[in-house]
Each structure stands twice: as C-alpha cells, then as structure tokens.
Protein backbone atom coordinates (compact mmCIF):
# COMPACT_ATOMS: atom_id res chain seq x y z
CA UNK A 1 -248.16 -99.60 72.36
CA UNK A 2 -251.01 -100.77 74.60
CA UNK A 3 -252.67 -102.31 71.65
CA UNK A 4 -249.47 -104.64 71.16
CA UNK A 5 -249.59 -106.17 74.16
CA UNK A 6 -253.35 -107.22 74.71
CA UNK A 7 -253.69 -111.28 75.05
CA UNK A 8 -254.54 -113.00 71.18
CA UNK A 9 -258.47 -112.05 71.00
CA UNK A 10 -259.05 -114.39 68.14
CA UNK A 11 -257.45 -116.97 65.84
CA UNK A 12 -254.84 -115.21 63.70
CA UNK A 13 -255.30 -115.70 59.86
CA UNK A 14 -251.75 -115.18 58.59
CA UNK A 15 -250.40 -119.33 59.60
CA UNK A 16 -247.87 -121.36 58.25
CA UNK A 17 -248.24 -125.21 59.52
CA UNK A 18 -245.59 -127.36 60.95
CA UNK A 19 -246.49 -131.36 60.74
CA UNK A 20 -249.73 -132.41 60.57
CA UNK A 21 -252.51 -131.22 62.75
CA UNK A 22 -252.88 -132.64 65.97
CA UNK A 23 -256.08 -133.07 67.74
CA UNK A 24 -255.66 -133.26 71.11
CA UNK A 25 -254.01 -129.62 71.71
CA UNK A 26 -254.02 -127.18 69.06
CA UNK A 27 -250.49 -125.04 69.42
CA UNK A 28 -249.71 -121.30 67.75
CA UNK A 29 -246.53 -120.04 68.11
CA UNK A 30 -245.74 -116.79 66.88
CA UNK A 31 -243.11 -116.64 64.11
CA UNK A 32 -240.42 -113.92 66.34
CA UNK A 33 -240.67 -117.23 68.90
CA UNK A 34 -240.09 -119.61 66.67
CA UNK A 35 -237.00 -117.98 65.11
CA UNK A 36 -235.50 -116.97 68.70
CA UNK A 37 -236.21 -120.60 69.82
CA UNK A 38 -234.51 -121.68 66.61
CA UNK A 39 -231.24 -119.57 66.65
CA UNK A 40 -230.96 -120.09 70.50
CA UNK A 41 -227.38 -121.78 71.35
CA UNK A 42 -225.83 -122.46 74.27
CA UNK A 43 -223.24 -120.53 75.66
CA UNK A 44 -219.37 -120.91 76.93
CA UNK A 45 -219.43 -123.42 79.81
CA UNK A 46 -222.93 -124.12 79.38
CA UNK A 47 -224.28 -126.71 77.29
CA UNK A 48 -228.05 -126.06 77.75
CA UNK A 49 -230.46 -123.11 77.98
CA UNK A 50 -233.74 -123.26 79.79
CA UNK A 51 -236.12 -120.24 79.78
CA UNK A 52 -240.31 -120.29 79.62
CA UNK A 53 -243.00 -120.11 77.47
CA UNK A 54 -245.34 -117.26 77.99
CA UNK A 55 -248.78 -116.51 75.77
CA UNK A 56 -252.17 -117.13 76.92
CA UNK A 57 -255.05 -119.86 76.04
CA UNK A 58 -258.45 -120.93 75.79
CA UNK A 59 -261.05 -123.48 75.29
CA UNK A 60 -263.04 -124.12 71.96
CA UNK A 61 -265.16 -127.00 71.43
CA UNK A 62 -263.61 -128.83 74.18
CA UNK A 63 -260.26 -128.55 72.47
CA UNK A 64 -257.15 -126.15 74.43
CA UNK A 65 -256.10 -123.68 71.89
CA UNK A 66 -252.44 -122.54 73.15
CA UNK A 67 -251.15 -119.45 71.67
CA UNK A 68 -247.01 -118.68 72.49
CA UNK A 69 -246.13 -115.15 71.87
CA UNK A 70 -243.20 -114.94 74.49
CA UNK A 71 -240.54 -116.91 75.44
CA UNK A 72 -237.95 -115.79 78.31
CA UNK A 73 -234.74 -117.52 79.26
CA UNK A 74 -234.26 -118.26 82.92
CA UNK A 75 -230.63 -117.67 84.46
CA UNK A 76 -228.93 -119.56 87.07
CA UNK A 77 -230.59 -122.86 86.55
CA UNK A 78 -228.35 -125.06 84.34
CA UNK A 79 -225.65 -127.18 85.81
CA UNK A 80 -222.68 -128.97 84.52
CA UNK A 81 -224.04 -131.24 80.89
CA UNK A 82 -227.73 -131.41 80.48
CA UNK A 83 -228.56 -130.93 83.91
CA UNK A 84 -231.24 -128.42 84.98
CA UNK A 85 -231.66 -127.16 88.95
CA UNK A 86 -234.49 -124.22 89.49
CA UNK A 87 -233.77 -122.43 92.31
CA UNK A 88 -235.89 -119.61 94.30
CA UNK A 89 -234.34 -116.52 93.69
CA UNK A 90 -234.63 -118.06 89.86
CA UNK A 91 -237.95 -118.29 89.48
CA UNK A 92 -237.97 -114.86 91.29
CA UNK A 93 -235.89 -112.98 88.90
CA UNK A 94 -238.44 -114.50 86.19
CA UNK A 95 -241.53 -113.85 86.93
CA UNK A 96 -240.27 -109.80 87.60
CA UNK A 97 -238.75 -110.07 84.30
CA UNK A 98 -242.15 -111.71 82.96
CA UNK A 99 -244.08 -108.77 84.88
CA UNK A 100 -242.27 -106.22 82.91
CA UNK A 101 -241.46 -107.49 79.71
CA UNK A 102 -244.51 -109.59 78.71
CA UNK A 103 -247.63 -108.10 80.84
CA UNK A 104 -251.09 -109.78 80.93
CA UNK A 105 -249.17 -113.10 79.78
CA UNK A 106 -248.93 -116.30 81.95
CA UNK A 107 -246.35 -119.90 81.43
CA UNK A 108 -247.71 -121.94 79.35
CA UNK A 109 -244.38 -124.19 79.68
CA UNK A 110 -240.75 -124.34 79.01
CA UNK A 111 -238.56 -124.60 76.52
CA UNK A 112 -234.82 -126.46 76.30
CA UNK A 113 -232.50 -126.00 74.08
CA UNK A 114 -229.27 -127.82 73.39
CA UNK A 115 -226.27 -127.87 71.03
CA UNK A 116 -226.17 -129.19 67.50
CA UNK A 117 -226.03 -132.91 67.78
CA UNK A 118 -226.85 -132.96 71.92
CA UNK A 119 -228.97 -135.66 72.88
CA UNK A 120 -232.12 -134.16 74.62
CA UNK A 121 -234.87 -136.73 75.64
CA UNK A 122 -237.97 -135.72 77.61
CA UNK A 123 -237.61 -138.63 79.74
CA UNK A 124 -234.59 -136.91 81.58
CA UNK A 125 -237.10 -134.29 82.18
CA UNK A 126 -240.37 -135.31 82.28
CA UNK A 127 -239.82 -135.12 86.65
CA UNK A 128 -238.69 -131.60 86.32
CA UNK A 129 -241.80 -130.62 84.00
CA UNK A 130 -244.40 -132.68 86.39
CA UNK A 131 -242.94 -130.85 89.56
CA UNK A 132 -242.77 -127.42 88.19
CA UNK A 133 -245.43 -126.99 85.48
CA UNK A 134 -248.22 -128.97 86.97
CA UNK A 135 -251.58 -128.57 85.56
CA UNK A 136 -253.01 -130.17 81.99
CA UNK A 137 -251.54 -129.37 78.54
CA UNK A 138 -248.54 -127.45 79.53
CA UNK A 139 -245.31 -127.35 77.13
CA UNK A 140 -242.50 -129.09 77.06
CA UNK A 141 -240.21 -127.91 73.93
CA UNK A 142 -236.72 -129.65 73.11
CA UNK A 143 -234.85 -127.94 70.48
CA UNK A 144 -231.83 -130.52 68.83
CA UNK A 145 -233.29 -133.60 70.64
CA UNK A 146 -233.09 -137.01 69.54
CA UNK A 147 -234.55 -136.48 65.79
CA UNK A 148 -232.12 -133.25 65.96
CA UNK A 149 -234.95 -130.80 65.72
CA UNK A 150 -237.85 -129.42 67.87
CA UNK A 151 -240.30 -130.63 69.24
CA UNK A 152 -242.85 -130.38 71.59
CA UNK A 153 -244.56 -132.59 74.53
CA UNK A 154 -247.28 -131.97 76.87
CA UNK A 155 -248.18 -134.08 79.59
CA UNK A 156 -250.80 -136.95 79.50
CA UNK A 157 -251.64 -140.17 81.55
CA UNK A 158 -248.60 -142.33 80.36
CA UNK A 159 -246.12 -139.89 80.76
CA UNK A 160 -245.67 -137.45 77.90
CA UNK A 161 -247.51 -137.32 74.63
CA UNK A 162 -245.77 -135.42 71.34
CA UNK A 163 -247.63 -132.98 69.56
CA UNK A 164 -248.20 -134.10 65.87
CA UNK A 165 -247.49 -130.94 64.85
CA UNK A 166 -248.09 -127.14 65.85
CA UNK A 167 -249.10 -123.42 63.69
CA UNK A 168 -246.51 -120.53 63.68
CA UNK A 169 -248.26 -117.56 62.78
CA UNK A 170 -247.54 -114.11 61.90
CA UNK A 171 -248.69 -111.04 63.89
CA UNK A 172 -246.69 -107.68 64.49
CA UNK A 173 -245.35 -108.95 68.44
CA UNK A 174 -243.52 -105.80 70.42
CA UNK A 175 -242.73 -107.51 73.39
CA UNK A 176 -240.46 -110.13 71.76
CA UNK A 177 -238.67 -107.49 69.63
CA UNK A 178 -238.00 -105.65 72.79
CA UNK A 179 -237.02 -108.82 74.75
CA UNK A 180 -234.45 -109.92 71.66
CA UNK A 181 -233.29 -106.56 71.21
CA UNK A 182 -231.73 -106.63 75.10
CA UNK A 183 -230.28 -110.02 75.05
CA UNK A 184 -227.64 -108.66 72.20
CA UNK A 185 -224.98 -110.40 74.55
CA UNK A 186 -226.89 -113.80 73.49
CA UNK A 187 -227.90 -115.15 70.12
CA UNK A 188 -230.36 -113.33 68.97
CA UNK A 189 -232.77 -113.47 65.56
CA UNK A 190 -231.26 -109.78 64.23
CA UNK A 191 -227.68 -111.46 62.88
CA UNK A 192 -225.05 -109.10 61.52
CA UNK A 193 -226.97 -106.27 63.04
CA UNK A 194 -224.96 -103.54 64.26
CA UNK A 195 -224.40 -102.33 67.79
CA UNK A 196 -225.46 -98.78 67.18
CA UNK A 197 -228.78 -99.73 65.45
CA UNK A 198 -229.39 -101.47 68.69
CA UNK A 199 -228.42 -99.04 70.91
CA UNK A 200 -230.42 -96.63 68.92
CA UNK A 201 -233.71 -98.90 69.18
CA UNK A 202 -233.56 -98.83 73.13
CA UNK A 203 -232.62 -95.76 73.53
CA UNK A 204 -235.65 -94.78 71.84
CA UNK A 205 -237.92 -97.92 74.04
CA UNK A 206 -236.36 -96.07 77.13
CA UNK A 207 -237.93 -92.68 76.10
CA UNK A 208 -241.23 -94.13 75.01
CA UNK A 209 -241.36 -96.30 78.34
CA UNK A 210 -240.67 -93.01 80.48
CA UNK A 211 -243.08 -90.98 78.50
CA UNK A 212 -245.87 -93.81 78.97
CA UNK A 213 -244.86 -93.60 82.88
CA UNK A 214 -245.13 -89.92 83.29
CA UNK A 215 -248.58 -90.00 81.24
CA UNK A 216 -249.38 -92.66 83.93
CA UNK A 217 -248.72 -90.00 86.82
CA UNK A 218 -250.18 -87.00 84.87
CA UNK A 219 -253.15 -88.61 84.87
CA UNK A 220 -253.33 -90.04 88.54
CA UNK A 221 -252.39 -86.52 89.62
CA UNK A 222 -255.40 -85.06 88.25
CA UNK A 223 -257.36 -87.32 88.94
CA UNK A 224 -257.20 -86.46 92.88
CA UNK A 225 -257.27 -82.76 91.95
CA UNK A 226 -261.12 -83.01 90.03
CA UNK A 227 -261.95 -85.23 93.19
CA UNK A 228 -260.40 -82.87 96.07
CA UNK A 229 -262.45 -79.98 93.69
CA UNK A 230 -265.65 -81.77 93.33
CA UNK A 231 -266.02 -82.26 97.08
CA UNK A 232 -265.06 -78.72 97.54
CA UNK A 233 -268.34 -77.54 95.47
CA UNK A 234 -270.36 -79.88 97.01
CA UNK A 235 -269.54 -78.57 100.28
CA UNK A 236 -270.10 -74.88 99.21
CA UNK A 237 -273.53 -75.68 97.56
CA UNK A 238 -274.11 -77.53 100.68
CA UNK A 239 -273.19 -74.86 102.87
CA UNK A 240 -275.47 -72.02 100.39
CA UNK A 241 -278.27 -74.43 100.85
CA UNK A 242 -278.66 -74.33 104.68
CA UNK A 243 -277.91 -70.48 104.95
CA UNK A 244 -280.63 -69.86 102.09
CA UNK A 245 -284.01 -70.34 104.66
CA UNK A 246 -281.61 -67.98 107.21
CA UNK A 247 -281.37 -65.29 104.87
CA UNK A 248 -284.67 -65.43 103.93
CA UNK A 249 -285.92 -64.90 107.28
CA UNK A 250 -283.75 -61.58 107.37
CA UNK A 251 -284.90 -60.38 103.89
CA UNK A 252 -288.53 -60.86 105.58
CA UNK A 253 -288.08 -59.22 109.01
CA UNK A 254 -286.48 -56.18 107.31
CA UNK A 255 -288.94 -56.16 104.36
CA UNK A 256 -291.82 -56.05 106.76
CA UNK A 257 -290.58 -52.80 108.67
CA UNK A 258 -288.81 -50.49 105.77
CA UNK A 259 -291.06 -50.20 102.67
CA UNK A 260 -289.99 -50.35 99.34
CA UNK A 261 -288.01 -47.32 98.03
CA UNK A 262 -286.73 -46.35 101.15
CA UNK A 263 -284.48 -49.03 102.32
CA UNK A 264 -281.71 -46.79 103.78
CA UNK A 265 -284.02 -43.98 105.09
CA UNK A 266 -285.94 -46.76 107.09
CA UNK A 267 -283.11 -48.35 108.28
CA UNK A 268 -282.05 -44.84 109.86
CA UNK A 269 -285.17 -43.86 110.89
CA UNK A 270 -285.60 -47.25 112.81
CA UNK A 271 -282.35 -47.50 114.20
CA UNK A 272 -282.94 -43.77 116.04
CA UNK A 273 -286.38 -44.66 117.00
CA UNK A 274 -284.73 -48.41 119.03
CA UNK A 275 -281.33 -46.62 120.02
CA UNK A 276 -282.49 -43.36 121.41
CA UNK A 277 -281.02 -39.60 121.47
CA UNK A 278 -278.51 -40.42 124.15
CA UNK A 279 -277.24 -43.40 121.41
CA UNK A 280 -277.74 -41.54 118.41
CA UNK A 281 -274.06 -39.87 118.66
CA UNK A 282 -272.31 -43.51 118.75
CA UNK A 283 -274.46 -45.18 116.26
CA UNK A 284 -274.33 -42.52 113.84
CA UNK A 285 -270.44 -42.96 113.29
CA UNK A 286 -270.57 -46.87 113.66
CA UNK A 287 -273.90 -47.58 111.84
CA UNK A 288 -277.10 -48.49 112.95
CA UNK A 289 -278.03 -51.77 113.83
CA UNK A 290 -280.73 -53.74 114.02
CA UNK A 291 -281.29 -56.37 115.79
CA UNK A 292 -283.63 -59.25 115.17
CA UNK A 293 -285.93 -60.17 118.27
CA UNK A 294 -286.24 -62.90 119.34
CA UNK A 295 -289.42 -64.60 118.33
CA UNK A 296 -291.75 -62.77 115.61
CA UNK A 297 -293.98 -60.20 116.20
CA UNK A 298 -297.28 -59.85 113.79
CA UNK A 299 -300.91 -57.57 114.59
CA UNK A 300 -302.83 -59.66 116.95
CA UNK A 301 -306.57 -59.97 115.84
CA UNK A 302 -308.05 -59.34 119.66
CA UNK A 303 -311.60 -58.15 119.28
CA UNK A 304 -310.71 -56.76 123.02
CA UNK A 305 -308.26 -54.51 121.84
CA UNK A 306 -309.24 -50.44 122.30
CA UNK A 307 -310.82 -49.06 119.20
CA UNK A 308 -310.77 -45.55 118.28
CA UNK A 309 -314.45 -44.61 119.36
CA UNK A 310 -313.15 -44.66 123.09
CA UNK A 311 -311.24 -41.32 122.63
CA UNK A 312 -313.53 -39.94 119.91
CA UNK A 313 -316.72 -38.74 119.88
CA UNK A 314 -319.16 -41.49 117.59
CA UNK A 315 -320.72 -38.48 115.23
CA UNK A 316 -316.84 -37.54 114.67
CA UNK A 317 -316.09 -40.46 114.28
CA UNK A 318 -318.40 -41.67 111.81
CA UNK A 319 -318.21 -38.35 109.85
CA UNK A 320 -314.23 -39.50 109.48
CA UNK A 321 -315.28 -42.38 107.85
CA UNK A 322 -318.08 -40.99 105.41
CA UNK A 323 -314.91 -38.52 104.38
CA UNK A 324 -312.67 -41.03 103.46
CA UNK A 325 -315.01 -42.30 100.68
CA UNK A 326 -315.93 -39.59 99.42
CA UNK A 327 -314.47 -36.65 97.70
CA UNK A 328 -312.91 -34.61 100.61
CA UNK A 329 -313.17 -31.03 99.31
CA UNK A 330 -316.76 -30.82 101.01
CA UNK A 331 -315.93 -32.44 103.97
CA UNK A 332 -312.75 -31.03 104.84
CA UNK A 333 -314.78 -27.36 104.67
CA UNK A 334 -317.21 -28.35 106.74
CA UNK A 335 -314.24 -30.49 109.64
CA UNK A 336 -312.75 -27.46 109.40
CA UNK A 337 -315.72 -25.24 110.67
CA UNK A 338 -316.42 -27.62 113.21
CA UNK A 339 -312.88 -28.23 114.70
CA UNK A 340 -313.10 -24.06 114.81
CA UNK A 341 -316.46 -24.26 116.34
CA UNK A 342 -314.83 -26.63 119.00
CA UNK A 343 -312.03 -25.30 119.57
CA UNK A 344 -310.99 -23.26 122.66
CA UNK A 345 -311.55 -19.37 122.39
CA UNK A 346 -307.81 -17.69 122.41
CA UNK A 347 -305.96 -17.74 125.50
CA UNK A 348 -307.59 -20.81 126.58
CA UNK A 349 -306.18 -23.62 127.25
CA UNK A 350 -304.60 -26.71 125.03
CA UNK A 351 -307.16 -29.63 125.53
CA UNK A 352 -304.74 -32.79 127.13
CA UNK A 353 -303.63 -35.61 125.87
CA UNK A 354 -307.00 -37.70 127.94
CA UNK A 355 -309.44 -35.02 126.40
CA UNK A 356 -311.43 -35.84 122.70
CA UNK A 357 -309.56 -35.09 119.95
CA UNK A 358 -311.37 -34.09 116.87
CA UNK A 359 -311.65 -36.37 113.60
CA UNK A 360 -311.55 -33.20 111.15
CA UNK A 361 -307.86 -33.72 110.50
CA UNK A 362 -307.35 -37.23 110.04
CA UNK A 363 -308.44 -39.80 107.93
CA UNK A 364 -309.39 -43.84 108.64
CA UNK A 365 -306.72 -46.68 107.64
CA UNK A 366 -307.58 -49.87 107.78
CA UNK A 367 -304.93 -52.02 108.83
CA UNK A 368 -303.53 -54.78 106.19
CA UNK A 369 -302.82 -58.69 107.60
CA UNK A 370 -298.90 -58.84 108.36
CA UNK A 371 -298.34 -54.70 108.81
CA UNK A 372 -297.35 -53.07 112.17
CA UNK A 373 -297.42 -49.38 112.67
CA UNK A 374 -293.34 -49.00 111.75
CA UNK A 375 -294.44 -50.04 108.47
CA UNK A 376 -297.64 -48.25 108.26
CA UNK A 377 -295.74 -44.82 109.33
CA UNK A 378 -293.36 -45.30 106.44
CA UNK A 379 -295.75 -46.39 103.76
CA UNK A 380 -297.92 -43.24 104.26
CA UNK A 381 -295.15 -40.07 105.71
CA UNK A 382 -291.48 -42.19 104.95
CA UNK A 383 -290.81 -41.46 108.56
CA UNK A 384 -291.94 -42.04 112.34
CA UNK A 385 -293.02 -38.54 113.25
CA UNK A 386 -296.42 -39.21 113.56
CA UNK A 387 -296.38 -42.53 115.57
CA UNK A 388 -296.67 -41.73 119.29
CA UNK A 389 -299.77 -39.14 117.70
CA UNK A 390 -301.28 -42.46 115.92
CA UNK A 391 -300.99 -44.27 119.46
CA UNK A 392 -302.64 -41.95 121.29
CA UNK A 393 -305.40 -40.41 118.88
CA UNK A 394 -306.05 -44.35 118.59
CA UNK A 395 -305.94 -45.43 122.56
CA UNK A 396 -303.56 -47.33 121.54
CA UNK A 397 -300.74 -48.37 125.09
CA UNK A 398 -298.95 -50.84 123.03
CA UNK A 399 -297.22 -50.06 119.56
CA UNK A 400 -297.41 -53.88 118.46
CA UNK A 401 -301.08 -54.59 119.46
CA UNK A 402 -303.13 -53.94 116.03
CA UNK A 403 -304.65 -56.77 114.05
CA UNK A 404 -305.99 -56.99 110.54
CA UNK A 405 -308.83 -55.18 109.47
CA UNK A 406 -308.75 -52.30 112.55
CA UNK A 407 -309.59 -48.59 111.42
CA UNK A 408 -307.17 -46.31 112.39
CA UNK A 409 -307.41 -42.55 112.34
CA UNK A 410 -304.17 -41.19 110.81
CA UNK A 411 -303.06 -37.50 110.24
C-alpha cells in the first residue's frame, strides 16, 4: 500500500486532455479528482463547498508541472450564500486530516464548488486565494461558475490568469478511494452503491491500517532488542580481551613450576612443600592453593654464585662429569669402589652435612634458561624429595639463586 502513496515520479502516459494546452502551467489532475470535484454539491443550508487541492509538483524546462491526486473538503468555513471565512481550528482539522489521509502530499490550492446555475467569479475570491495560498502558480478551481463549468485560475501579475486548459490522467489512486469511501454522508463518485459494500470496504481499510501499525511496532521493538544485544557482545568480547594477557600470566607461572603430565601431582606436591606439615591437615580438605608472588622470580646468571667444586673434591668432581657422557656401566663400577674405599669403616661415624660428599652417586645437570629447582625436581623424580639434598650437595643457601647454564650434581 506504500507503493500507492509515493509522490507522481514521472509523467503518467494514460491522459485524456481538457481544452487546449496551456503554456504557462502545465496541470494533471487525476481522473478519481476530477469525478469527485465534478459530482460535488452543496449541502442543506449551505450553498458552497470549499476543501483543498493536494498532489505534489515540479519544474521542467522552466515550466511548473502540477500534478492533483487529492482533494479534501474543509469544514466550518462557509457562511451564509457564497461567502467563505477560514478559521484556525479549520485549517487545523485539515492539515491532520491531510497528515493521515494523503501523506507525503502538500496544497497545491483550493477548490469551490457551487450549485447548478450559482454564479461563482474569482474576483469575489481572488483576496481570499492571495491571503491564504500565497506563493506562485497555486490553484484556484470554480466548479458551476460563470460559463457553468470548471475552471481553473492561478495567480499572476494582473490578478488571476485562467488556465487554457489542464490533463486528467489515469493512475490506480488509494488515497482518494479511501477519502470518498468515508464521506458516504456527502456526494460521493460511487452512486447507487450500497451501504454494506461500503461498510465492508472500511472495515477491511481498518484491518489493513492496524496490521500496517503493528508491523510498524514489531519492527521498532526489535530493533532495540539486536541493539541492547549487540552492545551486550561487545562488552563480553571486550571484557575476554583484557582478562586474556591475565590468564596468560597464570598459565605461565604454573607452567613453569609443574611439568607436563603431572599437573595435579605438582600442584600437591607444591602446595605441601609452601604450606607445611602443621597446614597440611587444613589444606588437604579445602585444597591447596597457590599463590602467585608478587613480582617474578627467574635463575639469576651471577658468576658469584657458589658452584659445586666448593663442597666437592675437583678429581670427583670432574670424574662426575666424564660419567655423564659416557656410558655409565664402567664408571659407576669403578664410583662405587671408590665411595667404598672412602667411606667410614663400620661403626664410624656419618660424615656431616659441612664434610665432602662423594660424586659416585650423582650425575651433572646443567641448568636450562627460565627453570628453577621446583621444576627441575619434577622433570627428573615427579616430586620434591630430593631438593634440600640438591641444595646442599650443591652449596646452594638459596633455592631460587641458579642461573642458566650452572652444573648441578643431582642424585
């Protein structure tokens, strides 16, 4: 129904011409128009109706081109004879009426029309028309005037100048079938049409105005409900973006102390090494927890740190790390013997913790850039059992000082 009511985009083809062709305006009026115009008579106790022209127009080779698809009778305005009074709640009452009958249209005049034999002239008018419809080229039309037919006047610089003649042409024109349709109480174009036929027709323009009005709303509705949801999922990718470095960071600190394949047991094992036995009850029915420190803690690269030839002997030591190159069946024979040869004679005693201990049973790891000795104690035994025997077999006072590239002895 949209369609029906779009302004004239282009000269219509189907035209039937009335008089000659004038050159100064060029006029269409649409044929429903012209027959409403035509059949209009006056009512009781009124001898003169009044109403305005409504259609659209436009400019080709300097020429206006007027095209009249809509014409709407004004109430109210008409006073005793042929007078004609517009009043403000008038012109009110008509341009709502124009809003919702004949949308996207705008006055391209007005129209009068008398009884059979009533003498019209546009000079008891022209006044009216000059206060009212100012601007160039609008319409004056007179229906039963002095010749006792139409016609039509438009303003110029002696007063009023007649059109020679106009085109009435044929188009399929909704809005003045609706419009003629609810003034059944006047004269209309649809004679010895019956009152349920016409109650039929707007009953059935009611439905199809309320369904276009609900579409209307549908559509408005959701609308605001893909905007309300596409802010929504920028917010959440938003919010994913900014927790992404976060969560990397913890996928880092944890991935540098449990190795892979033993996620759980490292978490465990780390959480009884930080909490302690007197913690170990509490923690073991809430969970461990680990806690992230507060700044970052990597292997220093200190060439001061304590190596492992402070607490071993340098022909151990070196023997250690001729073994772990070569094949360790020959070697470990021959540790062995020695570490027997060394060792204390039975009921002697233990050597302590400050004497030499002997490189026979372990083995030299070098240490990797980024690895501490949590990680190194779970990449070679899955557990921390050996790391207070690493710490001091190495010399070493603090578990965190070890740097890239030291040699270790390990069990």
């Amino acid at each position: 129904m949209g369609e029906l009511y779009e302004p004239f985009p282009k000269l219509p083809k189907n035209i039937r011409q009335i008089g000659e062709r004038d050159k100064v305006l060029k006029l269409y009026l649409e044929d429903y128009v012209n027959t409403y115009l035509k059949r209009l008579q006056p009512l009781k106790g009124s001898d003169l109706r009044v109403g305005l022209l409504l259609g659209s127009r436009e400019m080709r080779e300097d020429v206006p081109f007027v095209f009249v698809d809509g014409a709407l009778e004004m109430d109210s305005v008409t006073q005793e004879g042929e007078k004609v009074a517009f009043t403000e709640d008038a012109w009110k009452k008509a341009y709502q009426e124009v809003e919702q009958m004949f949308p996207k249209r705008t006055v391209q005049g007005w129209f009068l029309c008398g009884s059979p034999g009533c003498s019209l002239s546009p000079l008891n008018y022209w006044r009216q028309h000059s206060q009212y419809f100012t601007g160039k080229n609008q319409l004056m039309y007179l229906n039963a005037g002095l010749e006792g037919e139409e016609a039509v006047y438009i303003t110029s610089s002696d007063g009023f100048y007649k059109l020679r003649g106009y085109s009435v042409y044929y188009e399929r024109n909704q809005m003045m079938q609706d419009y003629m349709i609810q003034q059944k109480d006047r004269g209309r174009a649809e004679d010895g049409v019956d009152d349920k036929a016409i109650q039929d027709f707007r009953r059935k323009m009611d439905e199809r105005r309320y369904e276009i009005t609900r579409h209307r709303n549908t559509v408005g509705l959701l609308s605001g409900l893909c905007s309300v949801l596409a802010i929504t999922v920028l917010a959440g990718g938003v919010a994913m973006f900014n927790n992404y470095k976060k969560m990397h960071e913890m996928e880092s600190v944890i991935a540098s102390v449990v190795p892979a394949g033993s996620v759980r047991e490292g978490i465990a094992a780390v959480g009884d090494k930080l909490l302690g036995a007197d913690e170990k009850g509490d923690a073991g029915s809430a969970g461990y927890v680990i806690e992230e420190a507060a700044a970052d803690v990597y292997p220093t690269e200190s060439p001061d740190q304590v190596t492992p030839e402070t607490m071993v002997p340098e022909s151990q030591w070196e023997e250690a790390k001729a073994g772990d190159g070569e094949s360790s069946s020959g070697k470990a024979a021959e540790a062995g013997r020695t570490a027997e040869a060394e060792s204390p004679a039975a009921g002697q005693e233990e050597p302590s913790d400050s004497q030499p201990v002997s490189a026979a049973n372990y083995q030299v790891y070098v240490v990797n850039p980024g690895e501490t000795l949590y990680g190194i104690c779970f990449k070679l035994y899955q557990n921390l059992g050996h790391l207070d025997e690493i710490c001091r077999v190495n010399g070493l006072t603090d578990q965190n000082s070890i740097y890239a590239g030291q040699e270790l002895l390990v069990p």
